[in-house]
N, C-alpha and C. Protein backbone atom coordinates (compact mmCIF):
# COMPACT_ATOMS: atom_id res chain seq x y z
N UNK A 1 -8.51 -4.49 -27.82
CA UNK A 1 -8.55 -5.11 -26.50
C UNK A 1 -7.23 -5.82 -26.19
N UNK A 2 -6.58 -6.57 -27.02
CA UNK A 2 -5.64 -7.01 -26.67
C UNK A 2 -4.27 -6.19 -26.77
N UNK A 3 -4.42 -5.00 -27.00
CA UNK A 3 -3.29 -4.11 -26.84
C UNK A 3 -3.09 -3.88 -25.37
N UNK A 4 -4.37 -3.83 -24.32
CA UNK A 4 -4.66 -3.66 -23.58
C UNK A 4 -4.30 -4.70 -22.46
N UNK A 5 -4.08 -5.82 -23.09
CA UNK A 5 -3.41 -6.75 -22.18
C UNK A 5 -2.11 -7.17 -22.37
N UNK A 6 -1.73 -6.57 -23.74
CA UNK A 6 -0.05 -6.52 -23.75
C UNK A 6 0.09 -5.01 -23.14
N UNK A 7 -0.38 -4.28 -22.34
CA UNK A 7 0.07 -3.42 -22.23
C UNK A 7 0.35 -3.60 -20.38
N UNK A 8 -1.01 -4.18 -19.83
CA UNK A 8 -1.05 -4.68 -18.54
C UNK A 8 -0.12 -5.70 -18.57
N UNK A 9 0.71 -6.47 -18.96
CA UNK A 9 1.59 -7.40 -18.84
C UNK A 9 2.82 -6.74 -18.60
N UNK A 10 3.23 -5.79 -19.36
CA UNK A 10 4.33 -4.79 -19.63
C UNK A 10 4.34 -3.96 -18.20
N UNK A 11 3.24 -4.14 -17.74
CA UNK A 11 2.93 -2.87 -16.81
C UNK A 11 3.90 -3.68 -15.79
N UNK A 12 3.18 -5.18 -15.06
CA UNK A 12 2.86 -5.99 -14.37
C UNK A 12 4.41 -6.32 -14.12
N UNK A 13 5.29 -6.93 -15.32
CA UNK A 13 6.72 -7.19 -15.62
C UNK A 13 7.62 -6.13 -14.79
N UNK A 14 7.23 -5.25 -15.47
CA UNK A 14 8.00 -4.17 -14.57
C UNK A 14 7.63 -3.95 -13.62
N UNK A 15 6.52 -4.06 -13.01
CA UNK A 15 6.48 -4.11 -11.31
C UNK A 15 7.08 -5.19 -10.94
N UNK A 16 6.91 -6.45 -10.92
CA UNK A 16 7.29 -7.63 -10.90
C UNK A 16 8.80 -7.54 -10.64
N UNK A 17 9.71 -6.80 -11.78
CA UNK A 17 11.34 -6.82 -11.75
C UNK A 17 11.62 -5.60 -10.82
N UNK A 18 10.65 -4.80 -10.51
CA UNK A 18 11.03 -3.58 -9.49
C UNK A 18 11.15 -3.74 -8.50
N UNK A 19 9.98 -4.97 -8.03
CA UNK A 19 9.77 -5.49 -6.73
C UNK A 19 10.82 -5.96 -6.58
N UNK A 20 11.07 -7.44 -7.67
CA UNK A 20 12.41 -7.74 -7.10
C UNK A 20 13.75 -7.15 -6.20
N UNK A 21 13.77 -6.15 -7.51
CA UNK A 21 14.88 -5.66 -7.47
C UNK A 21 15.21 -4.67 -5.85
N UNK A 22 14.27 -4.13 -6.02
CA UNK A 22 13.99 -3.10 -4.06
C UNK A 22 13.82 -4.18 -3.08
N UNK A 23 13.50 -5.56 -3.23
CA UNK A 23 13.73 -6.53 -2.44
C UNK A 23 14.60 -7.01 -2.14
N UNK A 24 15.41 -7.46 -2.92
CA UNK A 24 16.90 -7.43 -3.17
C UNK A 24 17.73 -6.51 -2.33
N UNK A 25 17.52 -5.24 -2.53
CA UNK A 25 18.11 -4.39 -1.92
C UNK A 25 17.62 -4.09 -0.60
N UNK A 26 16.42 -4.29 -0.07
CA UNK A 26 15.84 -4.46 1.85
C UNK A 26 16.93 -5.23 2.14
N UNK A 27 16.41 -6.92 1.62
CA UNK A 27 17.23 -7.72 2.22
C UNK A 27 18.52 -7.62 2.48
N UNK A 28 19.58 -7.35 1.52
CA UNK A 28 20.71 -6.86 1.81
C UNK A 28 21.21 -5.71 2.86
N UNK A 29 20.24 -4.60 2.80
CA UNK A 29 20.42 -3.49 3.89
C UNK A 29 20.14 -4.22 5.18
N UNK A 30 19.04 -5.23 5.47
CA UNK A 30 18.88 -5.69 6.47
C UNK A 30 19.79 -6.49 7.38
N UNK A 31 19.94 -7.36 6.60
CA UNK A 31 21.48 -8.38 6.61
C UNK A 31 23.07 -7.31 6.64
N UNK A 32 22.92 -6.44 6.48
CA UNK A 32 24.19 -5.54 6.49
C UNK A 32 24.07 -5.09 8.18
N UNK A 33 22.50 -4.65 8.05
CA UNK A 33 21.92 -3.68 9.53
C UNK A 33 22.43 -4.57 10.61
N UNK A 34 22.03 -5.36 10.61
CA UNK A 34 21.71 -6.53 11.39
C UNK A 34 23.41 -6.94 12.22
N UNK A 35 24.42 -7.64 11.08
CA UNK A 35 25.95 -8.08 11.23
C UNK A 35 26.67 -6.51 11.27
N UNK A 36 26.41 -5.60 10.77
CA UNK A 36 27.38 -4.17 11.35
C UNK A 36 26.71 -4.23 12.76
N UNK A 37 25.25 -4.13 13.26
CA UNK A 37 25.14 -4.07 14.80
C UNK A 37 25.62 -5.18 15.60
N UNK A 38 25.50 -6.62 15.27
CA UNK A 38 26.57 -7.55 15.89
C UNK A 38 27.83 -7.35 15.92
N UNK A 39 28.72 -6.87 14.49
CA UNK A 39 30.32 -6.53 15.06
C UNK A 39 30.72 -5.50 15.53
N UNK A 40 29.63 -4.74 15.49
CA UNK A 40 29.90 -3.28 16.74
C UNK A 40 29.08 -4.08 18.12
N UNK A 41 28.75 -4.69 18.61
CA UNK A 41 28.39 -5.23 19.60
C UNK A 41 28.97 -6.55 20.17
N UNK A 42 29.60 -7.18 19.76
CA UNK A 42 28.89 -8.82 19.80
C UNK A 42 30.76 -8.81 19.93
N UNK A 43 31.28 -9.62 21.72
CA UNK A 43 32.34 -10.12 21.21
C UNK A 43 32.24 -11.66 21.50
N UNK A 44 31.80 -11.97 22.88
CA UNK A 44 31.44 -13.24 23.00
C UNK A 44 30.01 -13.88 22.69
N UNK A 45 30.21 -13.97 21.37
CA UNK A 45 28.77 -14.18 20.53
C UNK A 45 27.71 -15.31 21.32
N UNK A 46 28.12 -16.18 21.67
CA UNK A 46 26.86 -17.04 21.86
C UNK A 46 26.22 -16.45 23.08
N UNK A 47 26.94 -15.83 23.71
CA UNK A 47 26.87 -15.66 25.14
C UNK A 47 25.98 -14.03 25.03
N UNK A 48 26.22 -13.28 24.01
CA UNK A 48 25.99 -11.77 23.72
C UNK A 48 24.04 -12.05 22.92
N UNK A 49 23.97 -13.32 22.18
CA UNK A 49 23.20 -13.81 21.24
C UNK A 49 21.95 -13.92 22.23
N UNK A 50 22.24 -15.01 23.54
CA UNK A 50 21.22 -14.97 24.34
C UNK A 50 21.02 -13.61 24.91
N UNK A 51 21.87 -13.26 25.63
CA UNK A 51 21.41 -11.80 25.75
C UNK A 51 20.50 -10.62 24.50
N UNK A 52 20.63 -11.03 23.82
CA UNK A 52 20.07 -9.89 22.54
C UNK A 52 18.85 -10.60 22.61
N UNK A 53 18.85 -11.58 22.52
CA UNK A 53 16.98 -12.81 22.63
C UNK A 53 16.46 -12.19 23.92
N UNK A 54 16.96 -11.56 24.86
CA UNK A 54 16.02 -11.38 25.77
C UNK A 54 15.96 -9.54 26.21
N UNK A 55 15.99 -9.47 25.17
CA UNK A 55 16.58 -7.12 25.66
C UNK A 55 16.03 -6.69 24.55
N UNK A 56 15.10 -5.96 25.46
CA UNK A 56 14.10 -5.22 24.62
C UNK A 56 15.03 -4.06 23.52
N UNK A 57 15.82 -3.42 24.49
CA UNK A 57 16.41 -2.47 23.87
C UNK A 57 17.32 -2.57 22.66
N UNK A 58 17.42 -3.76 22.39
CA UNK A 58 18.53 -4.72 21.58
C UNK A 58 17.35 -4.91 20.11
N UNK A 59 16.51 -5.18 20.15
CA UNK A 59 14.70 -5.18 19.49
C UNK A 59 14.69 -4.20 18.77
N UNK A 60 14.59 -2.58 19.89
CA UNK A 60 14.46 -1.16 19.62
C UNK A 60 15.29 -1.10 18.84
N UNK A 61 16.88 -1.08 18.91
CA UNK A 61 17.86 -0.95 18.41
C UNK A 61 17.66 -1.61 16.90
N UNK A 62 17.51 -2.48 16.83
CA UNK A 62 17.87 -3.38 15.39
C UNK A 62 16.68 -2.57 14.94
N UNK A 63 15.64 -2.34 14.72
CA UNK A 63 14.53 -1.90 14.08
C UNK A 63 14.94 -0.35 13.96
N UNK A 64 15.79 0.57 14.54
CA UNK A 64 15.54 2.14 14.85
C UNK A 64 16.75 1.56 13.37
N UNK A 65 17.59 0.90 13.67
CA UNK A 65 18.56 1.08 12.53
C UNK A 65 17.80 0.89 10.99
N UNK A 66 16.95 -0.13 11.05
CA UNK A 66 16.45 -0.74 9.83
C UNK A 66 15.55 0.44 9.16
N UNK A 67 14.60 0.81 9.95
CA UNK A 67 13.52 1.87 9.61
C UNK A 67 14.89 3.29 8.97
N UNK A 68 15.94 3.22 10.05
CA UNK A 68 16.78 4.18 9.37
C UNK A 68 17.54 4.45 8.20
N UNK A 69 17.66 3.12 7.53
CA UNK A 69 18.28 2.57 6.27
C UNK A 69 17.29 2.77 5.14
N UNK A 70 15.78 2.29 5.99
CA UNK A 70 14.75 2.57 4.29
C UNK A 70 14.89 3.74 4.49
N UNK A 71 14.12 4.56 5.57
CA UNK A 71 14.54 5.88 5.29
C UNK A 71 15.48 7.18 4.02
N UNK A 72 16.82 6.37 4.38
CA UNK A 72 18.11 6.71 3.39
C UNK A 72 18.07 6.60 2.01
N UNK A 73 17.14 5.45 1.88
CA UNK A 73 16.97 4.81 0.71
C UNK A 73 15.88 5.53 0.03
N UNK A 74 14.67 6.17 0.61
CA UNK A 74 14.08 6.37 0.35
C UNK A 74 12.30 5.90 0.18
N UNK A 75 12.53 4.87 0.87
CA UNK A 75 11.67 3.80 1.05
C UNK A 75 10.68 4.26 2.01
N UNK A 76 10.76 5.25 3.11
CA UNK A 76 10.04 5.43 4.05
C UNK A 76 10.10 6.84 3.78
N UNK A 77 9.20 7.39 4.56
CA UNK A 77 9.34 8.63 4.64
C UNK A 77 9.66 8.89 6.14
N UNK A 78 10.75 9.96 6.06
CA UNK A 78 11.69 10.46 7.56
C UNK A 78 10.18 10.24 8.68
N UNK A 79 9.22 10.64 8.83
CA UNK A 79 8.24 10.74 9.78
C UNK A 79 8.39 9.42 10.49
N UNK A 80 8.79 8.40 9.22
CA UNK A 80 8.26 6.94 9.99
C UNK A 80 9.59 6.23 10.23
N UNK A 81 10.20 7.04 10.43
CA UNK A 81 12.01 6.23 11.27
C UNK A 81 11.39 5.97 13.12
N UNK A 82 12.15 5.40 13.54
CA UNK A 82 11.84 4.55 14.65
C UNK A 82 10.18 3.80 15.21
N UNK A 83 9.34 4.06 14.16
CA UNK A 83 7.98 3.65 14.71
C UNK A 83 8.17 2.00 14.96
N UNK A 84 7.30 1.88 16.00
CA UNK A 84 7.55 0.21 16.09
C UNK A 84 6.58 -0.16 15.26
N UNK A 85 7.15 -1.58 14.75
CA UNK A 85 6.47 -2.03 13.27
C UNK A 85 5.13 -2.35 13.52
N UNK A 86 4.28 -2.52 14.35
CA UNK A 86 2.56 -2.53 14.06
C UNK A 86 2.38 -0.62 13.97
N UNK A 87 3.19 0.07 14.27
CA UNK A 87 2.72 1.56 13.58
C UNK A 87 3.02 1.75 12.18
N UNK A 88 4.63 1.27 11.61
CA UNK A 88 5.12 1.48 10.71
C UNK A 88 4.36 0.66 9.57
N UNK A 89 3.92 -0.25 9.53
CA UNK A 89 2.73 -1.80 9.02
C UNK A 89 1.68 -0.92 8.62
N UNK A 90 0.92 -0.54 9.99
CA UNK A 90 -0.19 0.68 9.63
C UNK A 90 -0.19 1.84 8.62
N UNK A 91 0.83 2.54 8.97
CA UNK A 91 1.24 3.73 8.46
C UNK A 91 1.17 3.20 6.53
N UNK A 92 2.09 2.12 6.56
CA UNK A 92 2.46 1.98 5.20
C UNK A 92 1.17 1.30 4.56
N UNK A 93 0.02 0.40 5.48
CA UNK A 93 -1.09 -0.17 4.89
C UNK A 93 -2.10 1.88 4.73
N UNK A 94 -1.70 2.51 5.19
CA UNK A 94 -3.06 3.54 5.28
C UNK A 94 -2.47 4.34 4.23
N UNK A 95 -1.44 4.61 3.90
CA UNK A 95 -0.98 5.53 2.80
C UNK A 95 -0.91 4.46 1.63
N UNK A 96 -0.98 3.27 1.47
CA UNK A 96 -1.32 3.10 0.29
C UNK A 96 -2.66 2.83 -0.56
N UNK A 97 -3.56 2.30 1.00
CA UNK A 97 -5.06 2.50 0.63
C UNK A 97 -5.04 4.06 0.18
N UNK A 98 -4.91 4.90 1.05
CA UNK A 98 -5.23 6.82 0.62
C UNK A 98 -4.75 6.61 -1.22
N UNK A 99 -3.65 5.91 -1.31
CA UNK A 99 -3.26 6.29 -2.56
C UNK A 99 -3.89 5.28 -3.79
N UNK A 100 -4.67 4.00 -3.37
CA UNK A 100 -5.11 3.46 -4.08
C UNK A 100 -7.21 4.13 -4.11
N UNK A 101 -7.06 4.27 -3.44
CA UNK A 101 -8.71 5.63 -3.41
C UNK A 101 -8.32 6.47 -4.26
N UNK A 102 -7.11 7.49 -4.38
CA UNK A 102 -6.72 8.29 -4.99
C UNK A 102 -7.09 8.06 -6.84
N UNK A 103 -6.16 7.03 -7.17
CA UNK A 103 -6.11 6.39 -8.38
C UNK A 103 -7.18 5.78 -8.80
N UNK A 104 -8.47 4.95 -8.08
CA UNK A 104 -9.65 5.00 -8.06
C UNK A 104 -10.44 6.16 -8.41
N UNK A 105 -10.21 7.18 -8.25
CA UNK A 105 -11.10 8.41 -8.26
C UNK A 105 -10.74 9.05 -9.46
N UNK A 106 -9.34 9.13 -9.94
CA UNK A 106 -8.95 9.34 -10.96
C UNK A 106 -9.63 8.72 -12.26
N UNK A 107 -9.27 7.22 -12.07
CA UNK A 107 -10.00 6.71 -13.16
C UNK A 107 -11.02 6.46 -13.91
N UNK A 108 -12.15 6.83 -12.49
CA UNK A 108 -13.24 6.87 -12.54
C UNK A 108 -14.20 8.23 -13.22
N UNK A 109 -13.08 9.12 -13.06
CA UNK A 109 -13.38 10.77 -13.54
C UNK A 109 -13.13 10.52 -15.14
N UNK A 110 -11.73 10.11 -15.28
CA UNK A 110 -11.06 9.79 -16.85
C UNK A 110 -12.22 8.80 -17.99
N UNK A 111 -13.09 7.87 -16.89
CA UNK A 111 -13.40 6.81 -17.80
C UNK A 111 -15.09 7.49 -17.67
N UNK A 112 -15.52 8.25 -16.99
CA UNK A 112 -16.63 9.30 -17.17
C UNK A 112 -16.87 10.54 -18.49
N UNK A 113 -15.22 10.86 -18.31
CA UNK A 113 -14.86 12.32 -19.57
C UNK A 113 -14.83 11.01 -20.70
N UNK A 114 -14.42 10.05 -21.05
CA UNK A 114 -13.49 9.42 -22.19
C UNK A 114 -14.95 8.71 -22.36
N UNK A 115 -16.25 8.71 -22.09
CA UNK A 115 -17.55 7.81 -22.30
C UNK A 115 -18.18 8.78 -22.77
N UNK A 116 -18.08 10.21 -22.69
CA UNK A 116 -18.83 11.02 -22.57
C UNK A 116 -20.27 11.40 -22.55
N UNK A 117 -19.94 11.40 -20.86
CA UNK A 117 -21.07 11.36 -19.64
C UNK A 117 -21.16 12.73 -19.51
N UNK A 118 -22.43 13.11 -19.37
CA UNK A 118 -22.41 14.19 -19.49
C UNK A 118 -22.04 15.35 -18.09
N UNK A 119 -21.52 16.57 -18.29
CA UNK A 119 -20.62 17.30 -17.54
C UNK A 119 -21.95 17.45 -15.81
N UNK A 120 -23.10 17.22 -15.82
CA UNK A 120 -23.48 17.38 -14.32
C UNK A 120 -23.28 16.47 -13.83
N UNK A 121 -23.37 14.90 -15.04
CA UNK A 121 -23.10 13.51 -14.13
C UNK A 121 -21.53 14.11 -13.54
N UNK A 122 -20.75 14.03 -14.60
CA UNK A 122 -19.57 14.05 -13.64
C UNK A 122 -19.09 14.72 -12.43
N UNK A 123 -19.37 15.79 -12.43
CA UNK A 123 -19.56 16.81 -11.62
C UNK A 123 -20.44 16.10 -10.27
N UNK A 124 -21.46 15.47 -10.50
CA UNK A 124 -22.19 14.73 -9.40
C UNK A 124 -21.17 14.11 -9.19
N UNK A 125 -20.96 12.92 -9.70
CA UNK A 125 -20.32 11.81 -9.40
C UNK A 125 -18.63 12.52 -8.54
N UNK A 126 -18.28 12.95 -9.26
CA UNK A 126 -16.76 14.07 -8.22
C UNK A 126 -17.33 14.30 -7.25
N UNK A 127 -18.03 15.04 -7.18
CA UNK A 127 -18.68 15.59 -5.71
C UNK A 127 -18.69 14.80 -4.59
N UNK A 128 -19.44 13.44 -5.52
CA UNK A 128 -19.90 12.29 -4.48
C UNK A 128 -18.55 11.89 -3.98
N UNK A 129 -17.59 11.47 -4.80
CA UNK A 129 -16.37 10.64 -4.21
C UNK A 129 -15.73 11.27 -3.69
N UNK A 130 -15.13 12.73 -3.57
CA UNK A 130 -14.34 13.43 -2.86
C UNK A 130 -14.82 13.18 -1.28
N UNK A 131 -15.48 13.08 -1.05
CA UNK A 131 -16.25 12.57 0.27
C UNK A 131 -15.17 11.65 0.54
N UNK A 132 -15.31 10.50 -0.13
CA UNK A 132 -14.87 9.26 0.81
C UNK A 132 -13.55 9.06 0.16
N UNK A 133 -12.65 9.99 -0.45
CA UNK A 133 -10.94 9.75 -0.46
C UNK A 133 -10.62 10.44 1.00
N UNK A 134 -11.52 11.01 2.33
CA UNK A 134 -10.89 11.78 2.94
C UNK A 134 -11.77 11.21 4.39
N UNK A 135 -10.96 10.39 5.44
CA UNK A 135 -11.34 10.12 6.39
C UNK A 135 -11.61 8.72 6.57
N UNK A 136 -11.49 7.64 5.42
CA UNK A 136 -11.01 6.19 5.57
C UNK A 136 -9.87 5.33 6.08
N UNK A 137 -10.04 4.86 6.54
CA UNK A 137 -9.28 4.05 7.45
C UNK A 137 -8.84 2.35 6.78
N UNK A 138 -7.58 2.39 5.92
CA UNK A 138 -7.29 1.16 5.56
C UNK A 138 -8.13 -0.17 6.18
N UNK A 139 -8.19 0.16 8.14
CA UNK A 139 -9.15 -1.20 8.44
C UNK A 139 -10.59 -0.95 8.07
N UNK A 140 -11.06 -0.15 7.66
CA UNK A 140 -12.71 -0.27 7.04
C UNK A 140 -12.42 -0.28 5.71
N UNK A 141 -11.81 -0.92 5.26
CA UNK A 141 -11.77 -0.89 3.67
C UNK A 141 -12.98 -1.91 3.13
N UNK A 142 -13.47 -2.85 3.99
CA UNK A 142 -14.33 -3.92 3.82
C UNK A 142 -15.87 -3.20 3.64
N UNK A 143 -16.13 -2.20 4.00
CA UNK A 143 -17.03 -1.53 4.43
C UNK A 143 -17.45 -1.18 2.98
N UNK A 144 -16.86 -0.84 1.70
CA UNK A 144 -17.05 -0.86 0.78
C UNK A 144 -17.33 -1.53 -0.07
N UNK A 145 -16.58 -2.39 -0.09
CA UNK A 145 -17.12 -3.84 -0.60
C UNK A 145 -18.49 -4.51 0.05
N UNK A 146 -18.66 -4.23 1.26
CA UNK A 146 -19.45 -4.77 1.45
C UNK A 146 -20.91 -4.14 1.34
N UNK A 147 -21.28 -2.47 0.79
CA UNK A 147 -22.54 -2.12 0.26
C UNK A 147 -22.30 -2.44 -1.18
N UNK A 148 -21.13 -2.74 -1.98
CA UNK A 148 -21.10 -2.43 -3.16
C UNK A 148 -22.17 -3.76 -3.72
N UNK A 149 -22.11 -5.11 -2.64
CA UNK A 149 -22.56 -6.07 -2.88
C UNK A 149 -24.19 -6.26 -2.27
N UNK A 150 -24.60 -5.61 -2.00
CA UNK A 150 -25.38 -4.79 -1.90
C UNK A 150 -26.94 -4.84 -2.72
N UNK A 151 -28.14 -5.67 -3.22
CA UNK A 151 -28.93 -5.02 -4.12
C UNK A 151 -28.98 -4.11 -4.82
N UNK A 152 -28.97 -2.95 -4.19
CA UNK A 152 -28.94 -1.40 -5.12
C UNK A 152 -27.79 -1.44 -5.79
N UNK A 153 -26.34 -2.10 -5.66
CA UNK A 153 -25.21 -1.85 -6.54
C UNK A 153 -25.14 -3.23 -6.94
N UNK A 154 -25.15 -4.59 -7.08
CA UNK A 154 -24.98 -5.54 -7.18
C UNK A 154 -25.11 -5.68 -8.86
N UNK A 155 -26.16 -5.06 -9.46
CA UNK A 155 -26.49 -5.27 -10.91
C UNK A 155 -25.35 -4.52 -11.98
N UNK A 156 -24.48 -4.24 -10.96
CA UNK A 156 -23.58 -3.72 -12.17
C UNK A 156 -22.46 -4.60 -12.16
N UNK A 157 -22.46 -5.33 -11.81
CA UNK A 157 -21.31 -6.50 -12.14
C UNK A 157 -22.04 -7.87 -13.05
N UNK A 158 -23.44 -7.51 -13.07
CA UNK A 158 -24.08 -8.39 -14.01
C UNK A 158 -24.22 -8.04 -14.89
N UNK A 159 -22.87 -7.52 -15.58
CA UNK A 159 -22.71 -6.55 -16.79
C UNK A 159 -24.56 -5.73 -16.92
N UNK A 160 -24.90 -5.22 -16.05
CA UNK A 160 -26.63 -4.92 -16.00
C UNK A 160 -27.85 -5.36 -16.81
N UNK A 161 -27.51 -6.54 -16.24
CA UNK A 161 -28.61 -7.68 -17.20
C UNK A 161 -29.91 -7.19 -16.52
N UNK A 162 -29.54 -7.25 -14.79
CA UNK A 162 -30.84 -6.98 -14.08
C UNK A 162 -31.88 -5.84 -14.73
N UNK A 163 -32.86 -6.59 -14.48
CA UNK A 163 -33.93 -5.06 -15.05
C UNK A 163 -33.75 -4.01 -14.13
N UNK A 164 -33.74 -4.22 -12.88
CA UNK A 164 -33.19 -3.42 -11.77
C UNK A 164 -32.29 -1.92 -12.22
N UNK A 165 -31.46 -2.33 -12.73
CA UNK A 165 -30.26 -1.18 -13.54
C UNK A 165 -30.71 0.02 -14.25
N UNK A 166 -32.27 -0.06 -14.97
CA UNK A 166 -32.30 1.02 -15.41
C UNK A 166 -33.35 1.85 -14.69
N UNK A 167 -33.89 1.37 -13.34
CA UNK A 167 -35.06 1.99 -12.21
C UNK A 167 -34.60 2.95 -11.80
């Protein structure tokens, strides 16, 4: 067991220093994005500054560049260059739910074969979940949680003390 949590630590660390580190590098592209479009723009700054506070197109602009930089980087995928950010927000909240369902389903298959459950359960149980990796919507993600808590599912977080669990 405790290999298992030096191993999740190890995991965690390195996300942790990855994050950093691709954070590090937004911020900087941003701050680059940002002062290259002011000194290609901007001669009488204070005066150019209010103007940019009130122009939409000035908005468009700084964001078409930014989305264009992750892009480069690799951070986005080309589809999602110029989306305005409550699409681009979306986009990036719905592809990572799809991909955290994904890895859910996986593990759930792996920790079925590695118990050994027998081949119709699993086979049921696949069946069942392929269903719902396909047609969820990051904003109903609550929707799950909220039958899981549920009576009929509730006894399995009571490590299945309930007598309920084996009906």
């Amino acid at each position: 067991m405790s290999d298992n949590v030096n191993f999740g630590n190890e995991v965690m660390n390195e996300a942790k220093a990855d994050i950093t580190d691709r954070t590090k590098k937004l911020t900087r592209m941003f701050i680059n994005g940002v002062f290259d479009f002011l000194d290609e723009k901007v001669k009488d700054l204070p005066e150019t500054i209010k103007q940019l506070r009130n122009n939409p197109e000035a908005d468009e602009r700084i964001a078409a560049l930014w989305s264009e930089h992750l892009s480069a980087e690799g951070m986005l995928p080309k589809g999602y260059e110029g989306l305005p950010d409550e699409l681009l927000v979306a986009n990036l909240h719905q592809d990572g739910y799809l991909s955290g369902l994904s890895t859910g389903y996986i593990l759930a298959m792996m920790s079925l074969v590695d118990n050994d459950a027998p081949k119709e359960l699993i086979l049921s149980v696949r069946d069942d979940m392929r269903s719902s990796l396909i047609g969820n919507h990051y904003d109903d993600r609550d929707d799950f949680a909220a039958q899981y808590k549920d009576d009929k599912y509730s006894w399995v977080e009571k490590n299945g003390s309930d007598s309920s669990a084996s009906e």
